[in-house]
C-alpha atoms as a PDB file:
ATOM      1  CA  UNK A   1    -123.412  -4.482  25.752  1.00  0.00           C
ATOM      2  CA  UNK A   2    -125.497  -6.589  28.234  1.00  0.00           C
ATOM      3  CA  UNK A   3    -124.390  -9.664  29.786  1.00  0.00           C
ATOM      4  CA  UNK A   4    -126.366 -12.853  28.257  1.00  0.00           C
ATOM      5  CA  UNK A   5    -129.110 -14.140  30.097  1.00  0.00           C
ATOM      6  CA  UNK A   6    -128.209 -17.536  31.522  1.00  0.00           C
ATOM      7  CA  UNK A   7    -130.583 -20.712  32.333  1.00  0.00           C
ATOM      8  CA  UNK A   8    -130.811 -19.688  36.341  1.00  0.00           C
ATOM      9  CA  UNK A   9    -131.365 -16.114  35.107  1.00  0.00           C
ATOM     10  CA  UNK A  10    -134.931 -17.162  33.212  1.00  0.00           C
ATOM     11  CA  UNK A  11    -135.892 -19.406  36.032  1.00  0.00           C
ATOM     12  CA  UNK A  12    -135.314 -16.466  38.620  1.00  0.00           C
ATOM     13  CA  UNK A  13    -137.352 -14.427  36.171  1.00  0.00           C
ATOM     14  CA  UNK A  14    -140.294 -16.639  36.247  1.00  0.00           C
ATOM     15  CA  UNK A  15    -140.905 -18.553  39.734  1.00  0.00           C
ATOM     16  CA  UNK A  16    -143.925 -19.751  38.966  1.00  0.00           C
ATOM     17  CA  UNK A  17    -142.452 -22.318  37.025  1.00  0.00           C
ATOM     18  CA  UNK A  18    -140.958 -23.777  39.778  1.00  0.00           C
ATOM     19  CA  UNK A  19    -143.748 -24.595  41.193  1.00  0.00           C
ATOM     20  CA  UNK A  20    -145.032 -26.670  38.094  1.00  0.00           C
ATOM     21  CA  UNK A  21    -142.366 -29.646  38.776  1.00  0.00           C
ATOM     22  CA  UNK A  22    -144.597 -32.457  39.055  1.00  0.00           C
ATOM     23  CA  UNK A  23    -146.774 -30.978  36.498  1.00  0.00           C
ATOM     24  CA  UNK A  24    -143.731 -31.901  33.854  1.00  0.00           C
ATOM     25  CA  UNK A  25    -143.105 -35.399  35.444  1.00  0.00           C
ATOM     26  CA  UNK A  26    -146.497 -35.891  33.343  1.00  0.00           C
ATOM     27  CA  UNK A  27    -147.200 -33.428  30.263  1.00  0.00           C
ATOM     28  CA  UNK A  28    -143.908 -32.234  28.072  1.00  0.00           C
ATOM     29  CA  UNK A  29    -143.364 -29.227  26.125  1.00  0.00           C
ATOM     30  CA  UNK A  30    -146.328 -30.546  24.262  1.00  0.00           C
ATOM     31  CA  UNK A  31    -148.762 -30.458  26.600  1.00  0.00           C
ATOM     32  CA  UNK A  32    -148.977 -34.317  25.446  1.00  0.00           C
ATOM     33  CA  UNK A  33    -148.833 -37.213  28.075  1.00  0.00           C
ATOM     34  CA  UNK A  34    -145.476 -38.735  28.911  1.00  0.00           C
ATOM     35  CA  UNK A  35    -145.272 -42.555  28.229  1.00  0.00           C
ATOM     36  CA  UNK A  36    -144.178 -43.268  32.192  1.00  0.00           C
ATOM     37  CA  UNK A  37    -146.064 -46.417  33.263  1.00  0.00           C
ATOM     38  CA  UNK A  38    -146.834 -46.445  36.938  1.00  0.00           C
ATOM     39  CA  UNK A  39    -148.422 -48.673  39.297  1.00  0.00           C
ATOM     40  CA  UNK A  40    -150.256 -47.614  42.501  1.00  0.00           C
ATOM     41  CA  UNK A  41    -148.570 -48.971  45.609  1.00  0.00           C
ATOM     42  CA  UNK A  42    -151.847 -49.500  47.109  1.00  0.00           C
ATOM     43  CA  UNK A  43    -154.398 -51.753  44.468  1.00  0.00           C
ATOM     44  CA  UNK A  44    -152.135 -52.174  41.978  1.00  0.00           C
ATOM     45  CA  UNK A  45    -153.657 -49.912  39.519  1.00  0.00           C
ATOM     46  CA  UNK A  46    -151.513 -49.186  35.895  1.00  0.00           C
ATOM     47  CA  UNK A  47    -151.157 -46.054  34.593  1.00  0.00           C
ATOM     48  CA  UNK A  48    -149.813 -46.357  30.855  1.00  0.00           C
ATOM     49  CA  UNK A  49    -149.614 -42.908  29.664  1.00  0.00           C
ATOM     50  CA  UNK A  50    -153.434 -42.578  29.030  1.00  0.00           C
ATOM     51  CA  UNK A  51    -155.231 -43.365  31.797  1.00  0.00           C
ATOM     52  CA  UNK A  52    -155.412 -45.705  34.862  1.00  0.00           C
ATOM     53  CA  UNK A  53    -156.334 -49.326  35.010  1.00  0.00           C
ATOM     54  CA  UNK A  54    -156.426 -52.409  36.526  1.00  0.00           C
ATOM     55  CA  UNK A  55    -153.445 -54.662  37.101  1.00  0.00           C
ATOM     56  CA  UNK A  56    -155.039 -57.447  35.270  1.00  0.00           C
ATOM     57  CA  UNK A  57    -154.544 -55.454  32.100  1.00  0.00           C
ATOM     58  CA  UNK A  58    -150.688 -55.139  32.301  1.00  0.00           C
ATOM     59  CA  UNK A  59    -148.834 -56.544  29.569  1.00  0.00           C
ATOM     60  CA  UNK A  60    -146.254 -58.381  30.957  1.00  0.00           C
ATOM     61  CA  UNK A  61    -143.635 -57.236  28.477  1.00  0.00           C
ATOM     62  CA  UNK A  62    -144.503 -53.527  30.634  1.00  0.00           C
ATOM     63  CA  UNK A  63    -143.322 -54.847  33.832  1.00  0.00           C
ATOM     64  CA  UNK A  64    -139.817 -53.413  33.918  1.00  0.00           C
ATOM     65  CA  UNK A  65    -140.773 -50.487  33.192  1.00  0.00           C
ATOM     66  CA  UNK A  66    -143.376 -49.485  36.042  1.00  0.00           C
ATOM     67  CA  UNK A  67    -142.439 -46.822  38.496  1.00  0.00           C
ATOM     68  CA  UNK A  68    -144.601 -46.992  42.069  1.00  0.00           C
ATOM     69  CA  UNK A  69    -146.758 -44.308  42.901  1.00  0.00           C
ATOM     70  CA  UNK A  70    -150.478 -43.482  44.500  1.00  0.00           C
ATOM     71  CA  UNK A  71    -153.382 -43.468  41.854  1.00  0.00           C
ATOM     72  CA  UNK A  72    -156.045 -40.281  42.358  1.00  0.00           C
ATOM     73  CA  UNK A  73    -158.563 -43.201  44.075  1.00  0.00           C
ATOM     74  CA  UNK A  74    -156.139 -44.289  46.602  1.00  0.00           C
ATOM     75  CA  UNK A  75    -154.855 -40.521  47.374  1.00  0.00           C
ATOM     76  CA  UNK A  76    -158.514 -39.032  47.884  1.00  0.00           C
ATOM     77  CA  UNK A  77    -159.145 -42.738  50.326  1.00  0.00           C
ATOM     78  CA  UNK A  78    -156.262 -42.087  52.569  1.00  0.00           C
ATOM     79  CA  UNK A  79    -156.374 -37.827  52.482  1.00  0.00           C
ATOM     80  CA  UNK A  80    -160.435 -38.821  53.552  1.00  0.00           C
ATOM     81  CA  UNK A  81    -160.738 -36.428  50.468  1.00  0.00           C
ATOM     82  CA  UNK A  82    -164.247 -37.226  48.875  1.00  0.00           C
ATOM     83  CA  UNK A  83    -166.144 -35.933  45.497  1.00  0.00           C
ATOM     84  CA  UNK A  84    -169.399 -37.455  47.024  1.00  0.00           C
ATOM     85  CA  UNK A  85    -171.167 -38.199  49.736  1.00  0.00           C
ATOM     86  CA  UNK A  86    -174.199 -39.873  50.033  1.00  0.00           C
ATOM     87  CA  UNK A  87    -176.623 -39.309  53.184  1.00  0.00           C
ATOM     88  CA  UNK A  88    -179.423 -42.315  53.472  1.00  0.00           C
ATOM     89  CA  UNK A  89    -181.830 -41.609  56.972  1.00  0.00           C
ATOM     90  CA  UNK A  90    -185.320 -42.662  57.790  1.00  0.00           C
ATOM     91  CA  UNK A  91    -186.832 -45.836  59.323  1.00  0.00           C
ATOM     92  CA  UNK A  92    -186.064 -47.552  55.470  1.00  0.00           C
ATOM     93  CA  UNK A  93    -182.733 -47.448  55.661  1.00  0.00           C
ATOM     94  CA  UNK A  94    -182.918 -49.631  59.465  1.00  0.00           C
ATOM     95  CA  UNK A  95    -185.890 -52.135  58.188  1.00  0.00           C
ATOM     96  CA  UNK A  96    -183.843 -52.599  54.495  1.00  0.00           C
ATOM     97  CA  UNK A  97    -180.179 -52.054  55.619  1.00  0.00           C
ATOM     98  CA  UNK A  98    -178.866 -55.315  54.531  1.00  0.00           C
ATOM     99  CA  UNK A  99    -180.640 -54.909  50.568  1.00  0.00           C
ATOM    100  CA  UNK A 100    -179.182 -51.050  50.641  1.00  0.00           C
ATOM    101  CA  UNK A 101    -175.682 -52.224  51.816  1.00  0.00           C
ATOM    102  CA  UNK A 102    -175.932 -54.534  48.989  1.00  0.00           C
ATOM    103  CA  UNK A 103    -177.070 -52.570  46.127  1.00  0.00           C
ATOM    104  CA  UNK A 104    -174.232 -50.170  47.392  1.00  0.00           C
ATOM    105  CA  UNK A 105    -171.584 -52.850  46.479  1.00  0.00           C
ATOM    106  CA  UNK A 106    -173.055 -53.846  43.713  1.00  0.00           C
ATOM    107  CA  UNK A 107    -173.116 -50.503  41.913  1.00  0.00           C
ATOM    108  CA  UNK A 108    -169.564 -49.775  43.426  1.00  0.00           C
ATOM    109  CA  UNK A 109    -168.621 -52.985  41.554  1.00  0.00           C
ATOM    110  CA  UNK A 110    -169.867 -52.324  38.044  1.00  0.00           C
ATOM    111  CA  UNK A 111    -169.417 -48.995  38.328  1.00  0.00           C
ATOM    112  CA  UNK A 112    -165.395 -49.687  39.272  1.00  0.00           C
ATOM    113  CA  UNK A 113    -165.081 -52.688  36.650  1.00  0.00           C
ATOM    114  CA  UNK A 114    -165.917 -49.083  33.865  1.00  0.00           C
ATOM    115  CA  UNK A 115    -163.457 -47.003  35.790  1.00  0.00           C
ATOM    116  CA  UNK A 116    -160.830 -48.145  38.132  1.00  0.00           C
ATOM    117  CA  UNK A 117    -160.816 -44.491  39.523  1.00  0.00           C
ATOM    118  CA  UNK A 118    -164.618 -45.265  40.788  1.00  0.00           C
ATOM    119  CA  UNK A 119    -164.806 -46.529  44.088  1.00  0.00           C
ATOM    120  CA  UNK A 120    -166.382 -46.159  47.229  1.00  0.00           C
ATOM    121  CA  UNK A 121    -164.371 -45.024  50.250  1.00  0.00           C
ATOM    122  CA  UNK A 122    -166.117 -45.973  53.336  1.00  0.00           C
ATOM    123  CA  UNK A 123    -169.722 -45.652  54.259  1.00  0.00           C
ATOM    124  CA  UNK A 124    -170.091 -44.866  58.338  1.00  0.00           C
ATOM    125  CA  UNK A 125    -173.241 -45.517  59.969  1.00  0.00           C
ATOM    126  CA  UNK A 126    -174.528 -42.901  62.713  1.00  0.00           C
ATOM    127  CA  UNK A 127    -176.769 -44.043  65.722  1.00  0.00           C
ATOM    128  CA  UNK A 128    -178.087 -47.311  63.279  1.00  0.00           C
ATOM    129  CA  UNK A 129    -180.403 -44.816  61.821  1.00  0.00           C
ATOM    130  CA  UNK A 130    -178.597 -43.290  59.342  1.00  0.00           C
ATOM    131  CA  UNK A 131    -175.278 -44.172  56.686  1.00  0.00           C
ATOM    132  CA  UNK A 132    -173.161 -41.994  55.013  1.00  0.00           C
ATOM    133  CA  UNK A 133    -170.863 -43.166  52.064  1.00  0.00           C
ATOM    134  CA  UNK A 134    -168.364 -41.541  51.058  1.00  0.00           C
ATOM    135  CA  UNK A 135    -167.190 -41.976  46.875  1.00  0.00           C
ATOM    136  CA  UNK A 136    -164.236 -40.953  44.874  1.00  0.00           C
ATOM    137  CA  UNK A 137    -166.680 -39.938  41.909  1.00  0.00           C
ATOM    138  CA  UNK A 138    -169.331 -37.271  42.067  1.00  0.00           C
ATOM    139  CA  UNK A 139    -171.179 -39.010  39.661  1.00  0.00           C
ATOM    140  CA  UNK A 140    -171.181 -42.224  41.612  1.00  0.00           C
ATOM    141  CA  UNK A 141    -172.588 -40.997  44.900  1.00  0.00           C
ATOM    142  CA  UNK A 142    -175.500 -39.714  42.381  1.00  0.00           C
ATOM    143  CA  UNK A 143    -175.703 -43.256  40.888  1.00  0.00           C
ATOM    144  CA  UNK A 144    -176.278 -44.893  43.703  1.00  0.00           C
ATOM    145  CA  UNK A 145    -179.032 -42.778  44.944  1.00  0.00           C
ATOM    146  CA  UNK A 146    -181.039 -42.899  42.291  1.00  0.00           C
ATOM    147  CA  UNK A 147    -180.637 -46.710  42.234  1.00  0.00           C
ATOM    148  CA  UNK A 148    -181.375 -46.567  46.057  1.00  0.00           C
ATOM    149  CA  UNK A 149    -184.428 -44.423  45.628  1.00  0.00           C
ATOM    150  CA  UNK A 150    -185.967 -46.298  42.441  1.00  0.00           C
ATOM    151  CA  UNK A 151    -185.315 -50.027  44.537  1.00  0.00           C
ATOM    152  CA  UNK A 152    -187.519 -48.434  47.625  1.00  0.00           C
ATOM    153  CA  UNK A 153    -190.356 -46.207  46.147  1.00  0.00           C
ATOM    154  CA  UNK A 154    -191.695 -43.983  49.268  1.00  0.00           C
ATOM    155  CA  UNK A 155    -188.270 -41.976  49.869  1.00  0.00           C
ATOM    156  CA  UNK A 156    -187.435 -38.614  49.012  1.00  0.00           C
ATOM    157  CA  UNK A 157    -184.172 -38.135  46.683  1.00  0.00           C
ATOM    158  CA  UNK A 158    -182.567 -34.375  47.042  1.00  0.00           C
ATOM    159  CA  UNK A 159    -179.348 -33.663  45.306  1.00  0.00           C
ATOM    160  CA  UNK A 160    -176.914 -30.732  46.018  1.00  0.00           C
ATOM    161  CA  UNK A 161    -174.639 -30.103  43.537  1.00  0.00           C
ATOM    162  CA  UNK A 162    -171.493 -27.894  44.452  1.00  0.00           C
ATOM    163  CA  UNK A 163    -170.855 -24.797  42.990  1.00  0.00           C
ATOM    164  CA  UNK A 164    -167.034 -24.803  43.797  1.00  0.00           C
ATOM    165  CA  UNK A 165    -164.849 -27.429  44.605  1.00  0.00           C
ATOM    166  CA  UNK A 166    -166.803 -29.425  47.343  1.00  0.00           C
ATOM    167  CA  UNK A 167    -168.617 -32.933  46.814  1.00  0.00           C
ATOM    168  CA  UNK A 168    -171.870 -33.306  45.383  1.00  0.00           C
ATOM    169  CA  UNK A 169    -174.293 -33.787  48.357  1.00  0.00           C
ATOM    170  CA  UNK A 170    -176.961 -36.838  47.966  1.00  0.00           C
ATOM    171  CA  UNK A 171    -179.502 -37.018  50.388  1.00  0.00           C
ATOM    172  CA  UNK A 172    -182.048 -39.841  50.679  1.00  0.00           C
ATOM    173  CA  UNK A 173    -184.854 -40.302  53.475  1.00  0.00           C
ATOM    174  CA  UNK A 174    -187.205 -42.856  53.559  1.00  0.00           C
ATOM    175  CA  UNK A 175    -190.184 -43.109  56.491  1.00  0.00           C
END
């Protein structure tokens, strides 16, 4: 007759699902969200089982039961991990630098008052003839190009999308 399998037996059986621990700290059996309220150590973003958003929206009743931890926005800033990055070069970008710098924050802004997750990391200027930002959003880094390129008519707008996991590629130049 053969022995019964124990618990440690199955989990020897399958390793993989060892791996999968922080997976369950989220999803259950269910595949269905846990109701674990976190709040990002960094900006004090709330996660409440759905999605992430900003601290303003916390109801206070919630504040007991928040649990610290790093929202996707904040990981991808300080692992310098981007989704896009945005390439602006040309004599345009020096003669309209402050206007560009600008319409950057602004569309960071509304963009991030939609989705808390929508920032932009840094932006890094090379030689003062050229700026790269850097966004946690594909989609962003596209945004703001084509608001860049339809504010200065002239420049030329190229767009590289990945085909794995890399960061969409914006470039603008404007002579």
């Amino acid at each position: 007759m053969p022995a019964k399998k124990t618990k440690g037996d199955i989990q020897k059986a399958r390793p993989h699902e060892k791996n999968n621990r922080e997976k369950r700290f989220f999803l259950d059996k269910r595949k269905r969200y846990l109701t674990t309220k976190l709040i990002c150590k960094y900006c004090r973003a709330i996660y409440d089982g759905k999605g992430w958003e900003p601290f303003e929206k916390l109801d206070p009743k919630m504040i007991d039961q928040l649990h610290m931890s790093i929202c996707p926005a904040c990981h991808e800033e300080k692992e310098h991990v981007s989704d896009g990055v945005l390439h602006l070069s040309g004599d345009g970008v020096i003669k309209n630098k402050n206007e560009i710098k600008n319409l950057i924050h602004n569309t960071a802004a509304h963009e991030e008052s939609r989705d808390i997750l929508n920032r932009v990391e840094r932006m890094d200027e090379k030689d003062n003839t050229e700026m790269i930002v850097y966004t946690t959003k594909n989609q962003l880094a596209v945004e703001i190009g084509q608001k860049i390129a339809d504010a200065f008519k002239g420049g030329k707008l190229d767009i590289h999308w990945s085909k794995q996991d890399k960061p969409v590629e914006v470039w603008w130049h404007h002579d």
